[in-house]
C-alpha atoms as a PDB file:
ATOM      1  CA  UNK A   1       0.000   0.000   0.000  1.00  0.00           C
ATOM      2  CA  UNK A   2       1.389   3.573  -1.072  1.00  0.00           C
ATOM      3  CA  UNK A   3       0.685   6.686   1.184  1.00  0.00           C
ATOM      4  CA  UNK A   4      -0.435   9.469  -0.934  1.00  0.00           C
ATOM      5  CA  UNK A   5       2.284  11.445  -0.171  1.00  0.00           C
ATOM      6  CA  UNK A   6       4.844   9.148  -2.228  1.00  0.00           C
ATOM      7  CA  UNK A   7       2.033   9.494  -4.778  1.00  0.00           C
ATOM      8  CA  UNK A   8       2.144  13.320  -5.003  1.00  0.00           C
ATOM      9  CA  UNK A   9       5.860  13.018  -5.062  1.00  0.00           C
ATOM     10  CA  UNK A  10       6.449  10.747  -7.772  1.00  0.00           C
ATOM     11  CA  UNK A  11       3.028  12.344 -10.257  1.00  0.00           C
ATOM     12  CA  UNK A  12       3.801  15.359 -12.204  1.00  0.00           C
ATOM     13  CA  UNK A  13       1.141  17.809 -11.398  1.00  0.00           C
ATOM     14  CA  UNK A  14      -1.423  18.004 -14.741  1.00  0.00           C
ATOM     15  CA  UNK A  15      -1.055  20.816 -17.038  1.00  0.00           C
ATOM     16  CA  UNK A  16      -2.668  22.084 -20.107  1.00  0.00           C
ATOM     17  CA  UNK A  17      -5.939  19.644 -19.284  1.00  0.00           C
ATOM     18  CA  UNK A  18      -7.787  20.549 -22.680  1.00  0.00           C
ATOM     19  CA  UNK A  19      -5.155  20.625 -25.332  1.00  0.00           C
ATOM     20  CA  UNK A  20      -4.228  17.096 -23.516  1.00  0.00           C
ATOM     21  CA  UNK A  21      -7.819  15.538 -24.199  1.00  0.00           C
ATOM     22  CA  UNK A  22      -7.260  17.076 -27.820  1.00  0.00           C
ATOM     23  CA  UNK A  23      -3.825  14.841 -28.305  1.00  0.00           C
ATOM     24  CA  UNK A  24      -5.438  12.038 -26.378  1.00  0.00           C
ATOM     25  CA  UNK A  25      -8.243  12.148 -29.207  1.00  0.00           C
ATOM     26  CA  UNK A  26      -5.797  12.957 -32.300  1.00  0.00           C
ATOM     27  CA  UNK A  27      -3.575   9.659 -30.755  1.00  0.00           C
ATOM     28  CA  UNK A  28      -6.487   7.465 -30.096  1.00  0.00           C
ATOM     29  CA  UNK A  29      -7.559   7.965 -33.798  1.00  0.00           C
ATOM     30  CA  UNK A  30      -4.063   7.479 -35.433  1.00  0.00           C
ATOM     31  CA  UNK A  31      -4.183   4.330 -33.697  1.00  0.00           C
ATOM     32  CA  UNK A  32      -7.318   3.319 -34.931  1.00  0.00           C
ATOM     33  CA  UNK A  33      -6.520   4.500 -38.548  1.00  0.00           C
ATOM     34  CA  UNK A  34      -3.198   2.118 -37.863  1.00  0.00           C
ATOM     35  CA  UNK A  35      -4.958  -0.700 -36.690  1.00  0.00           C
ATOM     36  CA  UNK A  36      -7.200  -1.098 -39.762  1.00  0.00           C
ATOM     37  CA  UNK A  37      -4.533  -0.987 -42.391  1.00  0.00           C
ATOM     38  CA  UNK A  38      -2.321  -3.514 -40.217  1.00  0.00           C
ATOM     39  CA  UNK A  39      -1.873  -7.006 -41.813  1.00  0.00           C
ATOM     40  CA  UNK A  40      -0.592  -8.878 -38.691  1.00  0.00           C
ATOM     41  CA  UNK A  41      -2.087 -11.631 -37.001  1.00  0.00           C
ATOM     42  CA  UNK A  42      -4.242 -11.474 -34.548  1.00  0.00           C
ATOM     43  CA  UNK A  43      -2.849 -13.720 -32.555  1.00  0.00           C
ATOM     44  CA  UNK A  44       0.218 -11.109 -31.804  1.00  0.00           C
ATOM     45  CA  UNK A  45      -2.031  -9.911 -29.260  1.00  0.00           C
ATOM     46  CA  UNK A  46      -1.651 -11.880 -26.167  1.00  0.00           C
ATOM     47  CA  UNK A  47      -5.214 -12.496 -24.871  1.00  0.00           C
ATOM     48  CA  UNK A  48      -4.405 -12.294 -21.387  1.00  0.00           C
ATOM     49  CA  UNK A  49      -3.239  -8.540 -21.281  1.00  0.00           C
ATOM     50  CA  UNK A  50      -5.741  -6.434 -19.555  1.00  0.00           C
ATOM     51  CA  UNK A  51      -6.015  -3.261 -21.046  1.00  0.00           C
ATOM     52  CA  UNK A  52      -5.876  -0.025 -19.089  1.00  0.00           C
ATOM     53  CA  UNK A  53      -7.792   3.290 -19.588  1.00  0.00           C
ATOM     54  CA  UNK A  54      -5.808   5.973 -21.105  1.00  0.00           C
ATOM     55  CA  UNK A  55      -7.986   9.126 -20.254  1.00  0.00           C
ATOM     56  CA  UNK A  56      -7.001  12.306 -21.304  1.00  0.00           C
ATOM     57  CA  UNK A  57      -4.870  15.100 -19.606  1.00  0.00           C
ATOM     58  CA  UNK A  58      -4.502  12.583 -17.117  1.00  0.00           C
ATOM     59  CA  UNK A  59      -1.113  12.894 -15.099  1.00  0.00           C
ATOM     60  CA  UNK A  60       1.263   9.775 -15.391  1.00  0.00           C
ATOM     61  CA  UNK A  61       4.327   8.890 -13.403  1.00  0.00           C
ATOM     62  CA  UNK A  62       7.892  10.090 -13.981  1.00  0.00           C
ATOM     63  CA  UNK A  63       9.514   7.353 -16.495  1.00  0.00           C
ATOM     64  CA  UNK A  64      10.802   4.338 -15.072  1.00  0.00           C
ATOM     65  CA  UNK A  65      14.270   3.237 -16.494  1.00  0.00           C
ATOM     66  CA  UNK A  66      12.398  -0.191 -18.771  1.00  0.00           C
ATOM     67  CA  UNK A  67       9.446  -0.688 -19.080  1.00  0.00           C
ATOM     68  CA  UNK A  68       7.606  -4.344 -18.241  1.00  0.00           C
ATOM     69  CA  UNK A  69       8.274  -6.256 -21.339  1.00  0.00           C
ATOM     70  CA  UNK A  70       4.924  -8.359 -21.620  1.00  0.00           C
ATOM     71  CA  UNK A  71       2.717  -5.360 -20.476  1.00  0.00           C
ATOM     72  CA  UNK A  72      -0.259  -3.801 -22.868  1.00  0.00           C
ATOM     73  CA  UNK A  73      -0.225  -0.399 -23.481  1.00  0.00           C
ATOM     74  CA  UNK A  74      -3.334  -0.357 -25.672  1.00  0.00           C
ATOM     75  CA  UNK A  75      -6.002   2.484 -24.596  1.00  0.00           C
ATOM     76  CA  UNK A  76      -9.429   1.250 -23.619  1.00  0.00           C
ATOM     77  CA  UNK A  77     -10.373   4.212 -22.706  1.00  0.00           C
ATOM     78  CA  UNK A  78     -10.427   8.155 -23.507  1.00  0.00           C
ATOM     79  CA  UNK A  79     -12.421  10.364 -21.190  1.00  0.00           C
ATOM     80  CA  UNK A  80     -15.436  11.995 -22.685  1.00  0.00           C
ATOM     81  CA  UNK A  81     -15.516  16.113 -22.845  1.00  0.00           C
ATOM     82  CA  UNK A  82     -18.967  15.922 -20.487  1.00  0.00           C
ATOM     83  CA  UNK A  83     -20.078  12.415 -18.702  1.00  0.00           C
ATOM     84  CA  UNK A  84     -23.872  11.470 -18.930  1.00  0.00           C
ATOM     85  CA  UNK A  85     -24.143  13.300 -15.687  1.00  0.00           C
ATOM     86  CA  UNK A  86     -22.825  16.814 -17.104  1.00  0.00           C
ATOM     87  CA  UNK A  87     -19.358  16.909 -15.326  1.00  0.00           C
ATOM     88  CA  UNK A  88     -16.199  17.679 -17.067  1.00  0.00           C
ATOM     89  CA  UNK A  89     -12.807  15.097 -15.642  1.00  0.00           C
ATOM     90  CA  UNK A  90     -11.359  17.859 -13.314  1.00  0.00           C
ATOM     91  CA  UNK A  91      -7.531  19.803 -14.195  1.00  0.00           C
ATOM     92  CA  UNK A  92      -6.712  18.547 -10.685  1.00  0.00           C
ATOM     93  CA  UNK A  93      -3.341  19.293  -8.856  1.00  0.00           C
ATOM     94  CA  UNK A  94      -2.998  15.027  -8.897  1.00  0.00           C
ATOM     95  CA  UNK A  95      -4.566  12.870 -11.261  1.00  0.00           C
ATOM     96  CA  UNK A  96      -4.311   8.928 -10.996  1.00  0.00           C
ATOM     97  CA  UNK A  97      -5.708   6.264 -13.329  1.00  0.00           C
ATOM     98  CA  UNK A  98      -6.513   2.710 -12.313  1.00  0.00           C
ATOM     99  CA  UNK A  99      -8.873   0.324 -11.666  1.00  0.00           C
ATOM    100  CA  UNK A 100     -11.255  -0.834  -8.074  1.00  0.00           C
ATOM    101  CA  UNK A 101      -9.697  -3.087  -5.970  1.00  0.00           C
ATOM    102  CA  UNK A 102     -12.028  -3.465  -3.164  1.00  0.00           C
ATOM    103  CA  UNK A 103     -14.478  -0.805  -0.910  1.00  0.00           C
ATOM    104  CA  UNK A 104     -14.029   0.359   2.423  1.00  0.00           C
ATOM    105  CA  UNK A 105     -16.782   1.924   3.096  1.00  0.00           C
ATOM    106  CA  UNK A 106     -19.618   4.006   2.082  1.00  0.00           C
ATOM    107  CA  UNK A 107     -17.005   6.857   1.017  1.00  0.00           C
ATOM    108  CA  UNK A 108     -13.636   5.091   0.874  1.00  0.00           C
ATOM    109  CA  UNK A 109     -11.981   2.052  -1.356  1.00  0.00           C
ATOM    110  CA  UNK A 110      -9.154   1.435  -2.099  1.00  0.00           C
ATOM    111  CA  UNK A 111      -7.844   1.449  -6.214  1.00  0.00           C
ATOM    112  CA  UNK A 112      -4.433  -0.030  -7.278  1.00  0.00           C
ATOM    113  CA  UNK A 113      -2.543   2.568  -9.765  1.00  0.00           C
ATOM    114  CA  UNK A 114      -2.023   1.792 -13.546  1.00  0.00           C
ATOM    115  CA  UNK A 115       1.007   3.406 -15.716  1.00  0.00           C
ATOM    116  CA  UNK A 116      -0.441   2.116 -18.890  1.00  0.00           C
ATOM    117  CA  UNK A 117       0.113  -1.251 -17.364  1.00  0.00           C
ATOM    118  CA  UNK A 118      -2.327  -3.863 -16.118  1.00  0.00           C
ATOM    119  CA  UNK A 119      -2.564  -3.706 -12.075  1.00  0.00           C
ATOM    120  CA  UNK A 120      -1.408  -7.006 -11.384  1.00  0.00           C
ATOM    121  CA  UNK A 121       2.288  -6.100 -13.092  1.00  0.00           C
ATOM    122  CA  UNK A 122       2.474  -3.063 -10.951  1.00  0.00           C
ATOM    123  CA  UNK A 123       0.996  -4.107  -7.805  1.00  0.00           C
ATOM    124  CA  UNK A 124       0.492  -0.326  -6.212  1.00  0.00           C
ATOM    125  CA  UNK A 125      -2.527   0.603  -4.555  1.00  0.00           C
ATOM    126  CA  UNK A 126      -4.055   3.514  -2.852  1.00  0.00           C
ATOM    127  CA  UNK A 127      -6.641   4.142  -0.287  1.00  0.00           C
ATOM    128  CA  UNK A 128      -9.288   6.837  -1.717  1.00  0.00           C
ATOM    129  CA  UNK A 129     -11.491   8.879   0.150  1.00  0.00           C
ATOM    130  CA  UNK A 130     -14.423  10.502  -1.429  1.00  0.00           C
ATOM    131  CA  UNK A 131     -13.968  14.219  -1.443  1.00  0.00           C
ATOM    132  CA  UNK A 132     -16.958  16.710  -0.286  1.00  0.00           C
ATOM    133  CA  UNK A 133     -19.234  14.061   0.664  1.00  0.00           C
ATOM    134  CA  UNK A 134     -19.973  11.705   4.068  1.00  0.00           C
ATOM    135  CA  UNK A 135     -21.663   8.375   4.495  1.00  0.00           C
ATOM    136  CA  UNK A 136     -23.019   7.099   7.364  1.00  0.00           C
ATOM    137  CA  UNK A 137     -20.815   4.600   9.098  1.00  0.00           C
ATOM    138  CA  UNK A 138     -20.012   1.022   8.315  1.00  0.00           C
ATOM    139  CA  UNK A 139     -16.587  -0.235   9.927  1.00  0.00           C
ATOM    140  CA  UNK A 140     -16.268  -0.285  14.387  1.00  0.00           C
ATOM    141  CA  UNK A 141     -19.168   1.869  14.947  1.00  0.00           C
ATOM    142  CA  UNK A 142     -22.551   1.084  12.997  1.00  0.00           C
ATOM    143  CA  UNK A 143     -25.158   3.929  11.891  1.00  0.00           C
ATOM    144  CA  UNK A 144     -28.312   3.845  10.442  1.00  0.00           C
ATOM    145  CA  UNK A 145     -27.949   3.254   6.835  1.00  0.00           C
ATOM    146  CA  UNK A 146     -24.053   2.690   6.655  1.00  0.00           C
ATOM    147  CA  UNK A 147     -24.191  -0.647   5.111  1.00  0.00           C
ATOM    148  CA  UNK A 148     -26.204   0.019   2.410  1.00  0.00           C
ATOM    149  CA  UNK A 149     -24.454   3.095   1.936  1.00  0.00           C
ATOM    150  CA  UNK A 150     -21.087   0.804   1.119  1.00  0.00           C
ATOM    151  CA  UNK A 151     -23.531  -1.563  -0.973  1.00  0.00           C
ATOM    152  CA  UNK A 152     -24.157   1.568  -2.999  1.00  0.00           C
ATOM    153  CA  UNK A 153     -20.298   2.680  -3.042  1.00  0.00           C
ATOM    154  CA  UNK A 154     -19.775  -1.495  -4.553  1.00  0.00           C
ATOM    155  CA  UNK A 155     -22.392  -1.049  -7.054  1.00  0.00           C
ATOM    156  CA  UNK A 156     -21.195   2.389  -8.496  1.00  0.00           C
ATOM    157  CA  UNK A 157     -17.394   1.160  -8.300  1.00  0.00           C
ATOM    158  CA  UNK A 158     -17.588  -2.551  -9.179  1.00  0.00           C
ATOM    159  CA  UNK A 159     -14.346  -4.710  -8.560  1.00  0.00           C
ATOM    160  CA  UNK A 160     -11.792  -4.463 -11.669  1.00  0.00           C
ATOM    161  CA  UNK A 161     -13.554  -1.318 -12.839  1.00  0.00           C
ATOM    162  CA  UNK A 162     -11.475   1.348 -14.569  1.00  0.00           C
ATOM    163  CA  UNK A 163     -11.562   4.713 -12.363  1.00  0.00           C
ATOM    164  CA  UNK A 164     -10.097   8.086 -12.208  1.00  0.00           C
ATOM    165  CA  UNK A 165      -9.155   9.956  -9.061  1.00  0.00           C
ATOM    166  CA  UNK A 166      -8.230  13.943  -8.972  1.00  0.00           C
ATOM    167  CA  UNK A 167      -7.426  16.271  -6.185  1.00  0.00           C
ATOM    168  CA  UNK A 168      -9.568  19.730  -6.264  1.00  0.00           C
ATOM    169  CA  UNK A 169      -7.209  22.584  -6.679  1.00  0.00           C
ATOM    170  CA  UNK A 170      -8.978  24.528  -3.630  1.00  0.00           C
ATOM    171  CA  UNK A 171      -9.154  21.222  -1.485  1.00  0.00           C
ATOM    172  CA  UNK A 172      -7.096  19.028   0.813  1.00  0.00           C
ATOM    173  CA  UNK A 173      -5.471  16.508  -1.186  1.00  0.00           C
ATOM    174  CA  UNK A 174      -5.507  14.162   1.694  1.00  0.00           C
ATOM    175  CA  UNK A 175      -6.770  13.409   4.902  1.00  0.00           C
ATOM    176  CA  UNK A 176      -5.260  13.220   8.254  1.00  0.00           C
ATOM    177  CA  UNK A 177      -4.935   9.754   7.339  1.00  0.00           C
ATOM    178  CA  UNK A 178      -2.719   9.295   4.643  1.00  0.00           C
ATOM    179  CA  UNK A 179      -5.525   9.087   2.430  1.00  0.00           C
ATOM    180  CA  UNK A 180      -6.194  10.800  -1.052  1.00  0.00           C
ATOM    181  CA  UNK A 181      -9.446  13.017  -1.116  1.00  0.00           C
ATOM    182  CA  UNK A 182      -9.852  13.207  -4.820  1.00  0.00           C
ATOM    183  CA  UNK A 183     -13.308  13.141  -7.115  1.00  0.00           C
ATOM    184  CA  UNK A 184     -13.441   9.810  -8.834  1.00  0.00           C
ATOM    185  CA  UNK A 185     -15.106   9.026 -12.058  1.00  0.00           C
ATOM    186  CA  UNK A 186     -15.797   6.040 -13.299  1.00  0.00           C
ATOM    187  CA  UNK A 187     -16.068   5.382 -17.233  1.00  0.00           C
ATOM    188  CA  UNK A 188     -19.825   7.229 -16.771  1.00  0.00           C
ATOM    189  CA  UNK A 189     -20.475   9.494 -13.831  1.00  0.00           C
ATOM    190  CA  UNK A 190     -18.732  11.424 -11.106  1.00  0.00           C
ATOM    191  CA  UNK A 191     -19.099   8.679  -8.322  1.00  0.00           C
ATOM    192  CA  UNK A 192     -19.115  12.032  -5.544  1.00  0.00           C
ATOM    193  CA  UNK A 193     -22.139  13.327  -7.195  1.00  0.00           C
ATOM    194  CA  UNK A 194     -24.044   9.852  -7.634  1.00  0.00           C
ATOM    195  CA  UNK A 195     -24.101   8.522  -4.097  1.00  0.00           C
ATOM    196  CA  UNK A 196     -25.515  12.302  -3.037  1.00  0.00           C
ATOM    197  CA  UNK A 197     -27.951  11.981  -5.479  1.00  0.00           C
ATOM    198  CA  UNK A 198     -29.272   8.269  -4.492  1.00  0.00           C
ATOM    199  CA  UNK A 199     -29.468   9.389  -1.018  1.00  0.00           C
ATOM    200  CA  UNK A 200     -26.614   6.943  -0.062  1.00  0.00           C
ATOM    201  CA  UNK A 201     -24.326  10.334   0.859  1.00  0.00           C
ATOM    202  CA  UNK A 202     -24.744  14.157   2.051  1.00  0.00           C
ATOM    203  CA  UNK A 203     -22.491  16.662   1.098  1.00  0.00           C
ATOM    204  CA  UNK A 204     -19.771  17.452   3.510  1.00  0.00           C
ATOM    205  CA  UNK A 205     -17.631  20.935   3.335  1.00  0.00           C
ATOM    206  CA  UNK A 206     -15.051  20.562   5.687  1.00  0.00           C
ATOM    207  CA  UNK A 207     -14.099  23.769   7.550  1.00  0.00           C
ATOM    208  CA  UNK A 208     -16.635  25.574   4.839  1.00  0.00           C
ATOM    209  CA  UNK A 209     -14.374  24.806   1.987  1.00  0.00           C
ATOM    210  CA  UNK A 210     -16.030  24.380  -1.368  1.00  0.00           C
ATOM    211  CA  UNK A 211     -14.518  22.641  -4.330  1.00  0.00           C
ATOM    212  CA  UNK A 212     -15.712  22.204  -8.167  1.00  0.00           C
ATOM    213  CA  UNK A 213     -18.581  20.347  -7.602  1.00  0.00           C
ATOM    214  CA  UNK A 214     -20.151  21.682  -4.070  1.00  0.00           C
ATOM    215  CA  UNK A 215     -23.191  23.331  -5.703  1.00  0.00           C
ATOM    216  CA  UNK A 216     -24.440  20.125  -7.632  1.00  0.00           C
ATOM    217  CA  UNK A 217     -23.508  18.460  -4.712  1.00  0.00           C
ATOM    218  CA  UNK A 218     -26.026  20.712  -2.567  1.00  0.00           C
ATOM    219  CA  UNK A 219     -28.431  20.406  -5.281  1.00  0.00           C
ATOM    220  CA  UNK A 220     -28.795  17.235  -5.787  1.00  0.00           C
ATOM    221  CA  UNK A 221     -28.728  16.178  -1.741  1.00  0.00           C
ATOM    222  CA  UNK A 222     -31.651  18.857  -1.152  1.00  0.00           C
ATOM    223  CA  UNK A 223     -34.048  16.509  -4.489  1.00  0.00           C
ATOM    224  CA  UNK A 224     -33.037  13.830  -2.476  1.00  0.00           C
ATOM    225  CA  UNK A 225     -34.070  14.837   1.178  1.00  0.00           C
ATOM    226  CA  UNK A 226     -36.919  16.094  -0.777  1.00  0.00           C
ATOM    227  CA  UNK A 227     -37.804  12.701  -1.908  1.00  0.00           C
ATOM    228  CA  UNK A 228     -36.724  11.041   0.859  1.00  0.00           C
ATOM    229  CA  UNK A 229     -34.438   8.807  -0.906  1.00  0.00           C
ATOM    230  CA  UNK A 230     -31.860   6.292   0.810  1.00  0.00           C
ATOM    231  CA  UNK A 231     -30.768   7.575   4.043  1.00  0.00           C
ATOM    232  CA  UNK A 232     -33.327  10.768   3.986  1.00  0.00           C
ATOM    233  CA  UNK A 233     -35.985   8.422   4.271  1.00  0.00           C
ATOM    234  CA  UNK A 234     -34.778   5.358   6.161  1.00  0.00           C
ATOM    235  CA  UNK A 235     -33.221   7.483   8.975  1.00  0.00           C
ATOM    236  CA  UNK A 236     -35.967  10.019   9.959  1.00  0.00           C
ATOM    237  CA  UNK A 237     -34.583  13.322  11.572  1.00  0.00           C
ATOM    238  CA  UNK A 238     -31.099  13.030   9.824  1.00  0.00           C
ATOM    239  CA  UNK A 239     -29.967  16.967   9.712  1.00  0.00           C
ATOM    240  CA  UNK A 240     -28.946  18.369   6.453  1.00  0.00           C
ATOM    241  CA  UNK A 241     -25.622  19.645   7.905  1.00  0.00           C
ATOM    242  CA  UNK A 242     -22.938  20.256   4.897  1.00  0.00           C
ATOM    243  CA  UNK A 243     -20.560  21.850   7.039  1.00  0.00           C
ATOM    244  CA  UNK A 244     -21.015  18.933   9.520  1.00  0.00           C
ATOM    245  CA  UNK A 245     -20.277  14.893   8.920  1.00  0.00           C
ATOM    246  CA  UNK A 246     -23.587  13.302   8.241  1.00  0.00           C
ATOM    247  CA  UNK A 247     -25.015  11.747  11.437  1.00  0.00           C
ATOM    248  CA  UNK A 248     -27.935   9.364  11.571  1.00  0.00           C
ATOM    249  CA  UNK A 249     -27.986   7.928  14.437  1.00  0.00           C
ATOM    250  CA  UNK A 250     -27.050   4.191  15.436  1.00  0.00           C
ATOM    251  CA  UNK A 251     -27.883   1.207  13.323  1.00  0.00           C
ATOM    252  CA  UNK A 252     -30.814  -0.793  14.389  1.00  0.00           C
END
């Protein structure tokens, strides 16, 4: 397990976001254009590679001296401009591709890092904590809705799944426990934003600080209180508190 301070030492900080998706698309296409006139067999492509998403304007570590021999470096993935939710992938301080490895909690999992590789030849994980929202909770102590809340983390970010995590520029990028507070997207929504809006989450501005996403955040948590989905509704009297850790009161 890596503490997120190695990570922010060893990722270069990201850096012309937009003209990067713009390359990202004009590469992605070359290949494509490459691929079709290419005569070789298919069978030069190992079958047991696992490809890894190569999102745009996303920051990648400082070269290593060789790189792994029997790796594949062939792009699965290329970040959309605007996700089916309306957000746009984040020119974050830190930005880290990989894929799920397992969930901690309602707001916390833990993703192991790709460099164009697949995870199992790099073996480096990370614990990631949702930034600018709270779940009830699920680990020693036990609230009221906390383990659904990490049922709806697991269904969002399924096991293997390709993810991106990004720092806000006007947030902590971590916690007082080693771990990186960064907005994740999977391949179609901001994760942050769809646990608020199921209910499963509230938003959560520590010390008043606001980042990108705080007023869809607010938005969408104030719909959801209003239609008393997930925890609005199963734990009567919650308090909409942003500036505040949710609190629901103990599991039954």
């Amino acid at each position: 397990m890596l503490n997120f301070r190695e990570i922010r030492s060893r990722f270069r900080c990201r850096e012309g976001g937009a003209l990067m998706r713009h390359v990202a698309l004009l590469v992605g296409a070359l290949l494509l254009v490459g691929c079709a006139g290419s005569t070789a067999s298919p069978s030069a492509r190992p079958s047991t590679a696992v490809a890894s998403p190569s999102p745009s304007g996303v920051a990648e570590l400082s070269p290593s001296a060789e790189p792994l021999p029997s790796a594949s470096r062939d792009p699965i993935l290329i970040s959309p401009e605007i996700y089916w939710d309306g957000t746009q992938l984040l020119d974050g301080p830190i930005s880290i591709e990989g894929y799920v490895v397992s969930i901690t909690d309602g707001d916390t999992f833990e993703m192991c890092i790709s460099r164009g590789y697949s995870c199992e030849l790099t073996d480096e994980t990370i614990t990631v904590r949702l930034v600018q929202i709270d779940t009830p909770e699920d680990g020693d102590v036990k609230e009221c809705y906390g383990a659904t809340a990490s049922l709806e983390l697991a269904d969002l970010l399924v096991e293997g799944a390709p993810v991106i995590a990004v720092t806000d520029p006007n947030l902590d990028q971590e916690d007082t426990y080693g771990r990186m507070l960064a907005w994740v997207w999977s391949p179609l929504e901001l994760v942050n934003l769809s646990l608020v809006t199921r209910g499963a989450a509230a938003p959560y501005f520590y010390k008043g600080a606001r980042g990108a996403f705080s007023e869809r955040l607010e938005s969408e948590a104030l719909a959801a209180r209003a239609a008393q989905r997930g925890l609005w509704g199963a734990c009567p009297g919650t308090p909409y508190a942003p500036t505040k850790g949710v609190s629901t009161g103990p599991a039954n």
